[in-house]
C-alpha atoms as a PDB file:
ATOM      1  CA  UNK A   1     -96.899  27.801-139.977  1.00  0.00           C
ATOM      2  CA  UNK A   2     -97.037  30.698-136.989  1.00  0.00           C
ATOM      3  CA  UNK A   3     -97.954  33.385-139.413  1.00  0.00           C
ATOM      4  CA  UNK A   4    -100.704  32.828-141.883  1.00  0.00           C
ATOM      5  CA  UNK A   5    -102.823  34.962-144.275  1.00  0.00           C
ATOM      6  CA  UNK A   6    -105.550  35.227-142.270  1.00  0.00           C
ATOM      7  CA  UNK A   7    -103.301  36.190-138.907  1.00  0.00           C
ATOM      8  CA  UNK A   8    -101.691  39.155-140.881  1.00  0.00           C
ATOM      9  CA  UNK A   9    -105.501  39.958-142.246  1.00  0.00           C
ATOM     10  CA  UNK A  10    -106.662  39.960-138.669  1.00  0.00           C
ATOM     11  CA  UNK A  11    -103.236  43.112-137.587  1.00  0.00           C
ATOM     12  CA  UNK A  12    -104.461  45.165-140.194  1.00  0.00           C
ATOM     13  CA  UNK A  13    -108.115  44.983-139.743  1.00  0.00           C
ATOM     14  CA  UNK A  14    -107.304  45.487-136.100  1.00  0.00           C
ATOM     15  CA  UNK A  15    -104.392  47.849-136.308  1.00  0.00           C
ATOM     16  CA  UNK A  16    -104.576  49.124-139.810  1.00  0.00           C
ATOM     17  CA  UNK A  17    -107.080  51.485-141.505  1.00  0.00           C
ATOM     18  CA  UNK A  18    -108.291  48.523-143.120  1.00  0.00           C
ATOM     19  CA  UNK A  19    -107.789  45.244-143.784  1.00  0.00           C
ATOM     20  CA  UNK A  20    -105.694  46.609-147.805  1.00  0.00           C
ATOM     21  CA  UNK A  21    -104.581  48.555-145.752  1.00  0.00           C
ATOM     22  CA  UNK A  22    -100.823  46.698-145.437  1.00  0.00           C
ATOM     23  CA  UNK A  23     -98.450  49.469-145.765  1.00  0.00           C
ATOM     24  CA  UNK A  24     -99.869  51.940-142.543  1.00  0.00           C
ATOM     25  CA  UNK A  25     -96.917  52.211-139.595  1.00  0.00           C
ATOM     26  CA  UNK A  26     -99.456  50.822-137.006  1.00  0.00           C
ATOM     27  CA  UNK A  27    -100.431  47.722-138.690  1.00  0.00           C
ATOM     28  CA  UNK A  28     -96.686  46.739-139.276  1.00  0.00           C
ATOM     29  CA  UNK A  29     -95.789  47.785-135.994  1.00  0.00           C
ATOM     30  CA  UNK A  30     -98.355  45.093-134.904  1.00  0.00           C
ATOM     31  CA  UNK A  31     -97.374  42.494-137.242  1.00  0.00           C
ATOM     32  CA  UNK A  32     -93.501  42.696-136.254  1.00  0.00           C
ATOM     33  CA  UNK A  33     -94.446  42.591-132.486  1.00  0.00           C
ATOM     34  CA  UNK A  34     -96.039  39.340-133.091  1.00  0.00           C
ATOM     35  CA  UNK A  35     -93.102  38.202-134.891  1.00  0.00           C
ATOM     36  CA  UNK A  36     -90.678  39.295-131.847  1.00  0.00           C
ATOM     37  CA  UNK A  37     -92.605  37.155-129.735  1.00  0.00           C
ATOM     38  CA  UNK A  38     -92.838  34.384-131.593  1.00  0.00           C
ATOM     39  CA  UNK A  39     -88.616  34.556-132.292  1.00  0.00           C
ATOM     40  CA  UNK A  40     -88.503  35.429-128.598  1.00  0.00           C
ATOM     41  CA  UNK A  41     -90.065  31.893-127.802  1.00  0.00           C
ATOM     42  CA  UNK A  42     -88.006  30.006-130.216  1.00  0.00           C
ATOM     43  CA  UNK A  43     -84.771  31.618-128.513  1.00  0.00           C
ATOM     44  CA  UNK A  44     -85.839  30.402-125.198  1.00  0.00           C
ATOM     45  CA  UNK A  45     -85.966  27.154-126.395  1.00  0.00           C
ATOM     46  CA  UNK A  46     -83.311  27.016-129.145  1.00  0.00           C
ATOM     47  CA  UNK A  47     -80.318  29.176-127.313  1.00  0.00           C
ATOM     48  CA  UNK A  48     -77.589  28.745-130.309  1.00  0.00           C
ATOM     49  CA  UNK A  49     -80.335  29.782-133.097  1.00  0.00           C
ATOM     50  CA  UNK A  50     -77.772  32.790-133.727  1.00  0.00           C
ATOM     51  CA  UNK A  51     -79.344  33.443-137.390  1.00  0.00           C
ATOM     52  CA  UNK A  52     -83.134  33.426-135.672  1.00  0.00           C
ATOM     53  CA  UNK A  53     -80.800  35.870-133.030  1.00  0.00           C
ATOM     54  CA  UNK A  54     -79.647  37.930-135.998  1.00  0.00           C
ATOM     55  CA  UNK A  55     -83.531  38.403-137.670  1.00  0.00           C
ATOM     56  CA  UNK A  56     -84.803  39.179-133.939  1.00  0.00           C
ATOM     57  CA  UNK A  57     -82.579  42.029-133.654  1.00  0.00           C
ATOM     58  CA  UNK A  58     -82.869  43.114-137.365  1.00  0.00           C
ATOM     59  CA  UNK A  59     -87.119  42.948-136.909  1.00  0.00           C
ATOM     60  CA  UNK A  60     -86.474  45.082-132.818  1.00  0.00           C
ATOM     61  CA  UNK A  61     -84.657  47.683-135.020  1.00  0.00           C
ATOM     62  CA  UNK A  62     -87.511  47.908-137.977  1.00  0.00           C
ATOM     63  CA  UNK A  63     -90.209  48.182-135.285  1.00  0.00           C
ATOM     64  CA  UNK A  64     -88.190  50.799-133.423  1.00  0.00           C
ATOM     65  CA  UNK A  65     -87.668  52.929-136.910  1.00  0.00           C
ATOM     66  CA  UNK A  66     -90.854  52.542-137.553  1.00  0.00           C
ATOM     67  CA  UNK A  67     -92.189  53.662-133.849  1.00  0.00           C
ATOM     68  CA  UNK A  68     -89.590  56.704-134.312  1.00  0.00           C
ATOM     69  CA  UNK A  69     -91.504  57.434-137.200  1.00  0.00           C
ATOM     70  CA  UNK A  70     -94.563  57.334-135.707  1.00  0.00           C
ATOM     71  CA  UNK A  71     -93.689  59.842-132.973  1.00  0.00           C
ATOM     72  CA  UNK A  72     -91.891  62.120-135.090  1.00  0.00           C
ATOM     73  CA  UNK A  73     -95.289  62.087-137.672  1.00  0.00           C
ATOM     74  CA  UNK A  74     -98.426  61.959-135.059  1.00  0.00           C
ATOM     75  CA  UNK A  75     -97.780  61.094-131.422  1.00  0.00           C
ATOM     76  CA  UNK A  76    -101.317  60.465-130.426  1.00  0.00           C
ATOM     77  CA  UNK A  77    -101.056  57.772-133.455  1.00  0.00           C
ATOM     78  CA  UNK A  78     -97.920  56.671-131.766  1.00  0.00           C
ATOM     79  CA  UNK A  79     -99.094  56.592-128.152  1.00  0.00           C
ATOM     80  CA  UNK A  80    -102.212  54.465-128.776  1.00  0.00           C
ATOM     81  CA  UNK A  81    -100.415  51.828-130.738  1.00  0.00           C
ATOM     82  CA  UNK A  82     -97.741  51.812-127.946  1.00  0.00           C
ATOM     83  CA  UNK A  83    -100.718  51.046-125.396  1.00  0.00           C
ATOM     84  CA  UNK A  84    -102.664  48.347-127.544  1.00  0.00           C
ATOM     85  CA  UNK A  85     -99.439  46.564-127.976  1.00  0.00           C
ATOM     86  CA  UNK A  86     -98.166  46.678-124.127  1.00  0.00           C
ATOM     87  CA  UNK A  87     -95.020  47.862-125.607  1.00  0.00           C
ATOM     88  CA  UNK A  88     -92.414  50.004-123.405  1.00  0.00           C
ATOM     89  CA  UNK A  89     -91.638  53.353-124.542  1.00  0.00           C
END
């Protein structure tokens, strides 16, 4: 499996205010931008997947509410995760 305990421990020690810490915007940002790349991958691959097309989009559109979040609650918050995760604005 791509995704195991320890990998989602690892985002919110990282990303998170601590490693309980499951439910802050920054450590789900970082666990759902894993999660795009890893469904990016498989799409390269596997071009007809359209149900692994279908969760992509529906995980891009979580991140993105949560991001919007972000910037609408702190935007220093939001532009540091935005620059640990190399993601465009």
């Amino acid at each position: 499996m791509y995704l195991t305990t320890e990998k989602k421990t690892e985002f919110f020690e990282k990303f998170g205010k601590s490693a309980k810490d499951t439910g802050s915007a920054e450590g789900q940002v970082a666990l759902f931008s894993y999660r795009i790349a890893h469904l990016t991958e498989h799409l390269k691959k596997n071009k007809k997947d359209f149900s692994t097309q279908k969760s992509l989009l529906r995980l891009v559109g979580k991140r993105r509410s949560l991001l919007d979040y972000l910037k609408a609650q702190d935007i220093e918050r939001y532009r540091a995760i935005i620059k640990a995760l190399n993601l465009r604005k």
